[in-house]
Structure formats: C-alpha cells, structure tokens
Protein backbone atom coordinates (compact mmCIF):
# COMPACT_ATOMS: atom_id res chain seq x y z
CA UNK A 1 -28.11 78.52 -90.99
CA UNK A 2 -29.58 75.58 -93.15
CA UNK A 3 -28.04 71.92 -92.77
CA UNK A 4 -28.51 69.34 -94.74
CA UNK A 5 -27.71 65.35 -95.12
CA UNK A 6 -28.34 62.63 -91.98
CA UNK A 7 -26.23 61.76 -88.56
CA UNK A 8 -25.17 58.47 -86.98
CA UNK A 9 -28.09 57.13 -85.04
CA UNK A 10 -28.19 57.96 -81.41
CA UNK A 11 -27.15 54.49 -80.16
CA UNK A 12 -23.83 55.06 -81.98
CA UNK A 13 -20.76 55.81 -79.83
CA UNK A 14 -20.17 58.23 -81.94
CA UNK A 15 -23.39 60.15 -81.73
CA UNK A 16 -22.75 62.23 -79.29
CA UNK A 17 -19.47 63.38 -81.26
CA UNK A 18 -20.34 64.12 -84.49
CA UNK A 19 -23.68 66.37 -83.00
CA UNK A 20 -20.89 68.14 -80.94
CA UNK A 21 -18.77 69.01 -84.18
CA UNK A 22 -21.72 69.96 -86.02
CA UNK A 23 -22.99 72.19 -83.63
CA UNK A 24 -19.34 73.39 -83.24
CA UNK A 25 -19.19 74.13 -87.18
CA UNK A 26 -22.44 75.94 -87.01
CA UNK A 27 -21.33 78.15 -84.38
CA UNK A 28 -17.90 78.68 -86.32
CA UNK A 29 -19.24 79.05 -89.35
CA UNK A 30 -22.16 81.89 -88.73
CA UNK A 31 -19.26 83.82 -86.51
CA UNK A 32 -17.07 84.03 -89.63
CA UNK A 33 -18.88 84.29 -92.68
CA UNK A 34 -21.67 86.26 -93.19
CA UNK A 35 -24.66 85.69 -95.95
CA UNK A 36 -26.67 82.73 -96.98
CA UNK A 37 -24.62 79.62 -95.28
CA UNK A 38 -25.09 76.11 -95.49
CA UNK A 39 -23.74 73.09 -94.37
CA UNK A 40 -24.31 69.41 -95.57
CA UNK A 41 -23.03 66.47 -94.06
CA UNK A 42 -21.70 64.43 -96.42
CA UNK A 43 -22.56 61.04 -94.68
CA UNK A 44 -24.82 58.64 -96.72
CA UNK A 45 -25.83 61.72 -99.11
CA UNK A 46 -26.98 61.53 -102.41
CA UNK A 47 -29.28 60.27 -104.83
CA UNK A 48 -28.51 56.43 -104.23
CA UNK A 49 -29.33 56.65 -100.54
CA UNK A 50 -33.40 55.80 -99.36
CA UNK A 51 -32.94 58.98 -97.09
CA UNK A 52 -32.54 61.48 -100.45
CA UNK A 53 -35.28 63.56 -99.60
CA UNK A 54 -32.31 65.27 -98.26
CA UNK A 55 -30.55 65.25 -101.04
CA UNK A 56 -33.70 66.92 -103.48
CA UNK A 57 -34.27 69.42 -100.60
CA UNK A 58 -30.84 70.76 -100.80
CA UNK A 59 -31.24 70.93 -104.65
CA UNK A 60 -34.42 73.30 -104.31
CA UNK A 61 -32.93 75.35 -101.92
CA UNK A 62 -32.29 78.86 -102.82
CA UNK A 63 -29.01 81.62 -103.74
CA UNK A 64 -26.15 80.06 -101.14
CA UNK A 65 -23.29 81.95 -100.39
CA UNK A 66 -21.18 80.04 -98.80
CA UNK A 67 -21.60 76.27 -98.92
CA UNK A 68 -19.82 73.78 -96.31
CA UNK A 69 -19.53 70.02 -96.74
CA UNK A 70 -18.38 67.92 -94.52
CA UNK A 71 -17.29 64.51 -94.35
CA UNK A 72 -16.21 63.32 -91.19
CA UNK A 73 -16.90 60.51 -90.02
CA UNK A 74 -17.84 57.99 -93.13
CA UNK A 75 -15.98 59.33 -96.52
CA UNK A 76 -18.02 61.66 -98.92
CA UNK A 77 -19.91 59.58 -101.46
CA UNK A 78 -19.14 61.73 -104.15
CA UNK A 79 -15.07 61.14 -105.55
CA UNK A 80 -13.75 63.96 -106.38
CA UNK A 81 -14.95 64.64 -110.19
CA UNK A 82 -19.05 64.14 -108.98
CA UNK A 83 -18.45 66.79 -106.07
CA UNK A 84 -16.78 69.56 -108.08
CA UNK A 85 -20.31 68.58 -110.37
CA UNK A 86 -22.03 68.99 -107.03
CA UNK A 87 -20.80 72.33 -106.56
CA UNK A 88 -21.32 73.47 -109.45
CA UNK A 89 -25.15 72.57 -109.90
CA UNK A 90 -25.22 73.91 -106.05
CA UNK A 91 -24.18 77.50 -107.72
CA UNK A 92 -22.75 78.76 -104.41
CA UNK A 93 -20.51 81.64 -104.51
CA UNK A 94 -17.95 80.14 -102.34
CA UNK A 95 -17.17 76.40 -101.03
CA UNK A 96 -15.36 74.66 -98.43
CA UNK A 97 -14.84 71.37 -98.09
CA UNK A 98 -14.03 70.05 -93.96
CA UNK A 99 -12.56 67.22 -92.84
CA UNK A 100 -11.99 64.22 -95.25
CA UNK A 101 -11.24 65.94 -97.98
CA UNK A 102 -7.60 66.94 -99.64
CA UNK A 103 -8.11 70.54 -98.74
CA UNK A 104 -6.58 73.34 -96.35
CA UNK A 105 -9.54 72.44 -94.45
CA UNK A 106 -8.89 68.43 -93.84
CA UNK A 107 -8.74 66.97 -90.61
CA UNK A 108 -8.92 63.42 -89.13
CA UNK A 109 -12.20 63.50 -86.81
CA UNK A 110 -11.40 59.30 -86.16
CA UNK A 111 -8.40 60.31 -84.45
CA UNK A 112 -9.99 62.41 -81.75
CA UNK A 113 -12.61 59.81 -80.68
CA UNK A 114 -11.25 56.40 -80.78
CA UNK A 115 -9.14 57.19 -78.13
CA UNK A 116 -12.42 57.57 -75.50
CA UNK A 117 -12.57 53.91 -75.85
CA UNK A 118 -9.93 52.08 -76.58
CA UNK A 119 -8.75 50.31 -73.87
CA UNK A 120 -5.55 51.43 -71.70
CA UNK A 121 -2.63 49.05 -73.39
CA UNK A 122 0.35 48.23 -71.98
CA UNK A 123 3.87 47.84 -73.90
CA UNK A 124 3.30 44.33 -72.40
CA UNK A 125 0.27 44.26 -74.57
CA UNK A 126 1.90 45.71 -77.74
CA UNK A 127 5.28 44.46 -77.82
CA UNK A 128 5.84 41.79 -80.49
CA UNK A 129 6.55 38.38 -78.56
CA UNK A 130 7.02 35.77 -81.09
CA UNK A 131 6.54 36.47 -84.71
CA UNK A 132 4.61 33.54 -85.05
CA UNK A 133 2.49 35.16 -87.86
CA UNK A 134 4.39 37.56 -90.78
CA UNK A 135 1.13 39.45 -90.91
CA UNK A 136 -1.95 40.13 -90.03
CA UNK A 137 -4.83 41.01 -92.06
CA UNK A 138 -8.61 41.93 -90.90
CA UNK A 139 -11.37 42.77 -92.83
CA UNK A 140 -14.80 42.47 -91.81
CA UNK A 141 -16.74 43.86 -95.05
CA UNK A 142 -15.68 41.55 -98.13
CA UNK A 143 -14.77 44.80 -100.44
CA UNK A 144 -13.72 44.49 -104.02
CA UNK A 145 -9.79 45.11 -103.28
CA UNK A 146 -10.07 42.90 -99.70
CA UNK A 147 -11.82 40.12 -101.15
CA UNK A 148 -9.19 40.27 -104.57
CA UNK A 149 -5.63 40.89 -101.76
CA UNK A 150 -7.08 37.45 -100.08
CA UNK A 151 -7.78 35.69 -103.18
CA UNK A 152 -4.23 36.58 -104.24
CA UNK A 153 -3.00 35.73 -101.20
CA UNK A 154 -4.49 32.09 -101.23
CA UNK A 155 -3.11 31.19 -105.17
CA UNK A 156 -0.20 32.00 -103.99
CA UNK A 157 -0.32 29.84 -100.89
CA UNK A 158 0.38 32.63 -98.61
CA UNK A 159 -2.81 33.03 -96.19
CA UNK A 160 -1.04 30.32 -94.02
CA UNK A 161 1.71 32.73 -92.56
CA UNK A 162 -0.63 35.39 -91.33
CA UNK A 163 -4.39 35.91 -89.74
CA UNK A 164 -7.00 36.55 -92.46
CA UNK A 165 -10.77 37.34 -92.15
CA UNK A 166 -13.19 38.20 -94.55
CA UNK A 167 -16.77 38.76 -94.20
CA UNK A 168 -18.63 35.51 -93.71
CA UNK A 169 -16.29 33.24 -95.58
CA UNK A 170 -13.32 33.51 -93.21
CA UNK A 171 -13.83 34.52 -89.41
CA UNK A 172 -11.81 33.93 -86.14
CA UNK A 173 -15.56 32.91 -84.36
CA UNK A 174 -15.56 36.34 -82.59
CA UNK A 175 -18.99 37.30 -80.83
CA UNK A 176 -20.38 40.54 -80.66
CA UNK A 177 -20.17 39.85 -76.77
CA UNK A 178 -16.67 39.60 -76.51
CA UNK A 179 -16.10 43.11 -78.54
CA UNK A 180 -18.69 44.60 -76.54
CA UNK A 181 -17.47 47.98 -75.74
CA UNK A 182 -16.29 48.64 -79.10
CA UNK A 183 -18.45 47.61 -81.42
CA UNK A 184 -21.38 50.14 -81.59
CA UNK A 185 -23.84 47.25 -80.59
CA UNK A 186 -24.35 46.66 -84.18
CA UNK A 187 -25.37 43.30 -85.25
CA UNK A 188 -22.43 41.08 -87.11
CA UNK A 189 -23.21 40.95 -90.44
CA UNK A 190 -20.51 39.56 -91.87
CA UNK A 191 -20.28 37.49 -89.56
CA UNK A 192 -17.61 39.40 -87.58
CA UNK A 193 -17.89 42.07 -85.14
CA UNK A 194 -17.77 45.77 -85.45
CA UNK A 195 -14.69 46.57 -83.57
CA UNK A 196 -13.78 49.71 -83.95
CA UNK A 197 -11.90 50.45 -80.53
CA UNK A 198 -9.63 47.30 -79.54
CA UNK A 199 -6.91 45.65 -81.42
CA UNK A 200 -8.50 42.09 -81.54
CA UNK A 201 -7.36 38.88 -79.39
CA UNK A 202 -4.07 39.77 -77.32
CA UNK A 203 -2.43 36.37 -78.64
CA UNK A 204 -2.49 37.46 -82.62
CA UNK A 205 -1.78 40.77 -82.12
CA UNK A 206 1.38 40.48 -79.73
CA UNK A 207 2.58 37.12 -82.51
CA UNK A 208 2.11 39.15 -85.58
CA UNK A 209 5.08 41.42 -87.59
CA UNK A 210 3.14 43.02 -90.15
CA UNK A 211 -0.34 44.55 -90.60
CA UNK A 212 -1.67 44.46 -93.58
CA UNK A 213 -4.37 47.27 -93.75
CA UNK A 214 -7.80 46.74 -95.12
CA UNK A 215 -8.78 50.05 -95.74
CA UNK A 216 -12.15 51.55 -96.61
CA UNK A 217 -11.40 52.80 -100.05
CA UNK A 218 -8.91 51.67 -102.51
CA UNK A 219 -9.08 53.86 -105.76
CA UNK A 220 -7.16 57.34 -106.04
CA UNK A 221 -9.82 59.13 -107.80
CA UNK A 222 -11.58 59.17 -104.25
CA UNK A 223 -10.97 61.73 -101.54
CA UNK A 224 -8.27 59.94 -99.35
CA UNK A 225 -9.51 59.02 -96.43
CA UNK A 226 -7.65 57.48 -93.26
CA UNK A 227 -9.89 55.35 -90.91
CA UNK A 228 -9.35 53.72 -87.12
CA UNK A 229 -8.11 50.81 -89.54
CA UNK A 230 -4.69 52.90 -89.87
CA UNK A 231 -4.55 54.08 -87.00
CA UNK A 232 -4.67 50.84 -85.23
CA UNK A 233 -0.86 49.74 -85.90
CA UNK A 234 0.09 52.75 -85.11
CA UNK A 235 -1.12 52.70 -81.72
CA UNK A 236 -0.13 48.75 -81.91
CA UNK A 237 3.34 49.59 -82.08
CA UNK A 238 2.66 47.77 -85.68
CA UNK A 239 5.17 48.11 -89.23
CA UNK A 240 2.24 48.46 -91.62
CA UNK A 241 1.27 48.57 -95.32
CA UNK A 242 -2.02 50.10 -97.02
CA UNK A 243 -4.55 47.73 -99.09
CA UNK A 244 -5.84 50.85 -100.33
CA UNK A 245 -5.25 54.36 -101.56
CA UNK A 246 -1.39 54.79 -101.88
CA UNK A 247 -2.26 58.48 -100.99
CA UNK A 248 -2.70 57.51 -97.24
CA UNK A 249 1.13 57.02 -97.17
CA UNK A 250 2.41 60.28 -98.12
CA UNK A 251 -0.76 62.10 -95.99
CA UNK A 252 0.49 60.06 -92.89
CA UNK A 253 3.91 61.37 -93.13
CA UNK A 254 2.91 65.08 -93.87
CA UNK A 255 1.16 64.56 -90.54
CA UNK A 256 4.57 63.82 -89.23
CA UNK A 257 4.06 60.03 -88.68
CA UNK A 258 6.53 57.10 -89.89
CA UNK A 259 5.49 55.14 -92.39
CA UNK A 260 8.05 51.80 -93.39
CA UNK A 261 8.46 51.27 -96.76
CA UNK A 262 12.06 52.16 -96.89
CA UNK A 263 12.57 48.99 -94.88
CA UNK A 264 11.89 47.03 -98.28
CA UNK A 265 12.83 49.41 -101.42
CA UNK A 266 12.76 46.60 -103.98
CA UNK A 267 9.07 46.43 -103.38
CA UNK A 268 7.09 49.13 -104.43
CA UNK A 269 3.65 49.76 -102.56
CA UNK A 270 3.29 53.73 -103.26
CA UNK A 271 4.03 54.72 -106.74
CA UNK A 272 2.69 51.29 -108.59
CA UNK A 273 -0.19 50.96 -111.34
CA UNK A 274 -2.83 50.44 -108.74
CA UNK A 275 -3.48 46.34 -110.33
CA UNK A 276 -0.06 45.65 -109.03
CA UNK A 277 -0.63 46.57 -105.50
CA UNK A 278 -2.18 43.23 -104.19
CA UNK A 279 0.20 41.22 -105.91
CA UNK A 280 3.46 43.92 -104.46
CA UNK A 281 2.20 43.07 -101.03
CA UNK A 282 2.03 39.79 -101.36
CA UNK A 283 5.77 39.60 -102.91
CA UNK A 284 6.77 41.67 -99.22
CA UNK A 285 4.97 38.76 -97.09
CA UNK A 286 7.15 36.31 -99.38
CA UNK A 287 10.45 38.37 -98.77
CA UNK A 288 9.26 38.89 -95.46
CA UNK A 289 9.09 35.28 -94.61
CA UNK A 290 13.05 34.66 -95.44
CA UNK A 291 14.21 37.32 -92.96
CA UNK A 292 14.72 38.02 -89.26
CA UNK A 293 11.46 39.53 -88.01
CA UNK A 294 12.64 39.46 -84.69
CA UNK A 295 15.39 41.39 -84.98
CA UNK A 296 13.79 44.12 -87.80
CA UNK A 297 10.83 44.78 -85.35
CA UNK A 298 13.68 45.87 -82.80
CA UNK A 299 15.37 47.86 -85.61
CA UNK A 300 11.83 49.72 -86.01
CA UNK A 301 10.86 50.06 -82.69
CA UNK A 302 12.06 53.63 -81.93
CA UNK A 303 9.94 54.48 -85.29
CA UNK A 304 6.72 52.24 -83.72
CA UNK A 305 7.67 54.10 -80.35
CA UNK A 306 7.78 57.50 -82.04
CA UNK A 307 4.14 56.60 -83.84
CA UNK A 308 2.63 55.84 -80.74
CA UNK A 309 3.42 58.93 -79.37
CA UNK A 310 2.54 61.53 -82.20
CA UNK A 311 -0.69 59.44 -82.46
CA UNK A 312 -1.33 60.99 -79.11
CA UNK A 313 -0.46 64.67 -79.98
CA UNK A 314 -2.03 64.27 -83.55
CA UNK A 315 -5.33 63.43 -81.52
CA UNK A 316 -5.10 66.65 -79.14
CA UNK A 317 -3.70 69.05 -82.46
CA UNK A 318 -7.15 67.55 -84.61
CA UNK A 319 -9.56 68.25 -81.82
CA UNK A 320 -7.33 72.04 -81.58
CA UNK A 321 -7.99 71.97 -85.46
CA UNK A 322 -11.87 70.98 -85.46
CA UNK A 323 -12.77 73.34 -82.97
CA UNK A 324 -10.44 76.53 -84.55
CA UNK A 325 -11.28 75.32 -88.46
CA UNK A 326 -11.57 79.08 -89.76
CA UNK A 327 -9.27 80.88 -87.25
C-alpha cells in the first residue's frame, strides 16, 4: 500500500514508536480491506509545510479506495471543515480517520509512550505538601491563547500566586541538561526545555494546588486533541483546568477519568463563549485563593488517586486499541 506525509526524525524518542504504529496500521489495514489503500500521516502535511512535495504527490495519485489518515502524534493540520475538503478533492470511496480525530476510530497514542520515560514517582513525590502556590501554569511555546491567559493573569495581578512560564519572556532558568532524558535533545527555543516526560522541579510541583493546562490547541473548530500536557496532572495527582478546547473535558470523562469542575459550579470553564475562558479561570484562581486548599486537595484525593490509576489502564486499553483498530 501507498503512504504518504513525513515521520519524527530518528533522534526523536518517539521515533521508534510512531514507525512501529505505522507499520502496525499497514499490516492492519491490507489484512482488512481490500483494493487501492492508502495511508497519510497527518503530521506537518499540507501545502504550508517546505516538505509538500508530499502533499502534491498524494494529489496526483490515482482511484483510492480506501483512504486512512492519521494523526497521532502532532494534531492534523487541517480543522475539521479543510479535511472533509481534503477528502473530498482526494475522491476516495471510503475514509477513516485514526487516532486524533473525533471518530469511532480515535485513540490517544501520547498515552502509550510517555509512560517509557517518565520517571518512577513516588506519592512522596506527588502528594501536595504546602500549597504554597494556587496554581501552576507552564507553557513553553508563547501561543495566541497562552500568551493572552498570562497577560490576563498579570492585569489582574494574579501571576504572583502561581508558577508561570512563557516562551522567552518568562522562564524558571531550566537547562536542557537538567531535563535531559525527557526532552528529545531538542535545542530550547523558547528558552525553556522540551520536557515532555517529567513533571518539572519536585519543589513547585509538590507546593502547587492547581494546574492550569496550556494546551496545544484552543479553538473548537479543531479536532480535539489531548497531549502529555493533560495527562501530566493526572499522573501528578493534580485538580486541573484546560486553557484550551473545552471539548478535552467531556472526552476525558467518556474515557472514564475525573475531571473537577463540579468543585467550583459558579465558575463556568466548559460551556462558556470561548473569549470568556481566560478571564473564567482567572476568576477560579481568585476564588481559589480565599479557600482551604489544604483541606479541598484531601477532599479530591480519592478522585486524583482514582486518575492515577485509570491513567495506567487507559495506557494498556490504547496500546490494546492501536494494535486491534479494525477488529
């Protein structure tokens, strides 16, 4: 079968893994369905990207019959409108879309490999000690809705009750060096490491209540898409909130996972006009400053407990799904 679009490059962590799921797909795919089949991986592809020789050689190919995309481990560059477009100037017969996308064919390829590397944490490690910090908030690429959450967060005099980064403006003075097993080797940019597989410095991760989520998208109109980012305060034994798609809520808890929103109903973080959710979570970091963190992270914990744990069987069931996808 014919495949189409770029990989990671082979000094990623992650190399090894996504050639093992493609390969797996292939296999899966040419077992089940017969006829013309193709696969494109949906990572960096498309007509803005310098590698879219890719991109024109999948439009000159011929008749498909079945057409895959996948998008596993960056999301698919297309939102939702421009790949139904896609498809249709593709003129496959049939199309299915694998892994971050909102079909019966989803799954979460982050969760299956972060866990290779992250190190071995203790409750010691997790448990809140003091709640010296109401939140914490990381974000290493300055994106539109990270860069506007911390502007809002500094008119309103806020950024002083939690850990903030941003890009190059505001760092903690991490070194590559001291993320080394986690960050892919990549240069820091921003002028923060890549860490992808550790939960940052021990002493603001055990002193912090909430984590404040910078995801990788923000808008709706996008395929939702759940990153290590999430995942992170759920295997930090971590209350959380998204800053970004208001989606990732209600996919987390069809996935069977806890989500904490109930704890503050008069705030609303899931079903507001999407230029009010920057400001709404700011207003829970001001409630959240009057109250008894101490004593509402014990009231969670069985919830953070419970998270921990299905992280670790939602791991095992993805790897299940990625290797079964058409069974």
């Amino acid at each position: 079968m014919q495949t189409y679009g770029v990989t990671f490059p082979s000094t990623s962590q992650w190399h090894r893994h996504q050639q093992e799921l493609i390969n797996s797909l292939k296999i899966q795919i040419e077992t089940c369905f017969s006829g013309e089949n193709v696969l494109v991986n949906m990572t960096w592809f498309g007509p803005q990207f310098e590698n879219n020789t890719e991109y024109a050689k999948f439009l000159a190919h011929g008749p498909i019959d079945n057409l895959f995309l996948l998008a596993s481990e960056d999301p698919c560059f297309f939102n939702q409108q421009e790949t139904n477009e896609f498809i249709a100037r593709s003129g496959a017969k049939h199309t299915y879309l694998l892994g971050h996308f909102d079909t019966e064919y989803h799954f979460n390829f982050f969760s299956t490999v972060i866990g290779n590397y992250f190190p071995h944490y203790t409750d010691g490690d997790l448990l809140m000690d003091t709640p010296r910090y109401v939140f914490l908030n990381y974000n290493r690429k300055p994106r539109a809705h990270r860069t506007k959450f911390v502007k809002i967060l500094d008119e309103r005099k806020l950024g002083d009750l939690g850990i903030v980064t941003l890009g190059n403006d505001r760092t903690l003075g991490e070194t590559i060096e001291e993320y080394k097993d986690g960050n892919w080797n990549m240069p820091d940019d921003y002028g923060i490491p890549h860490d992808i597989h550790s939960l940052g410095r021990p002493e603001y991760w055990q002193n912090h209540f909430l984590n404040v989520v910078g995801e990788t998208d923000f808008e709706d109109h996008l395929w939702t898409y759940i990153t290590e980012k999430t995942y992170k305060p759920i295997i930090g034994l971590r209350p959380f909130v998204i800053n970004g798609q208001q989606e990732v809520y209600k996919l987390l808890r069809k996935q069977g996972f806890r989500t904490f929103n109930h704890y503050w109903p008069h705030i609303d973080l899931e079903n507001c006009n999407i230029d009010k959710i920057h400001c709404n979570i700011c207003d829970l970091i001001e409630w959240l400053r009057k109250q008894d963190l101490k004593q509402m992270y014990l009231d969670m914990l069985p919830d953070l407990s419970y998270n921990r744990q299905r992280f670790n069987e939602f791991a095992i069931e993805q790897k299940h799904r990625m290797e079964n996808l058409f069974a």
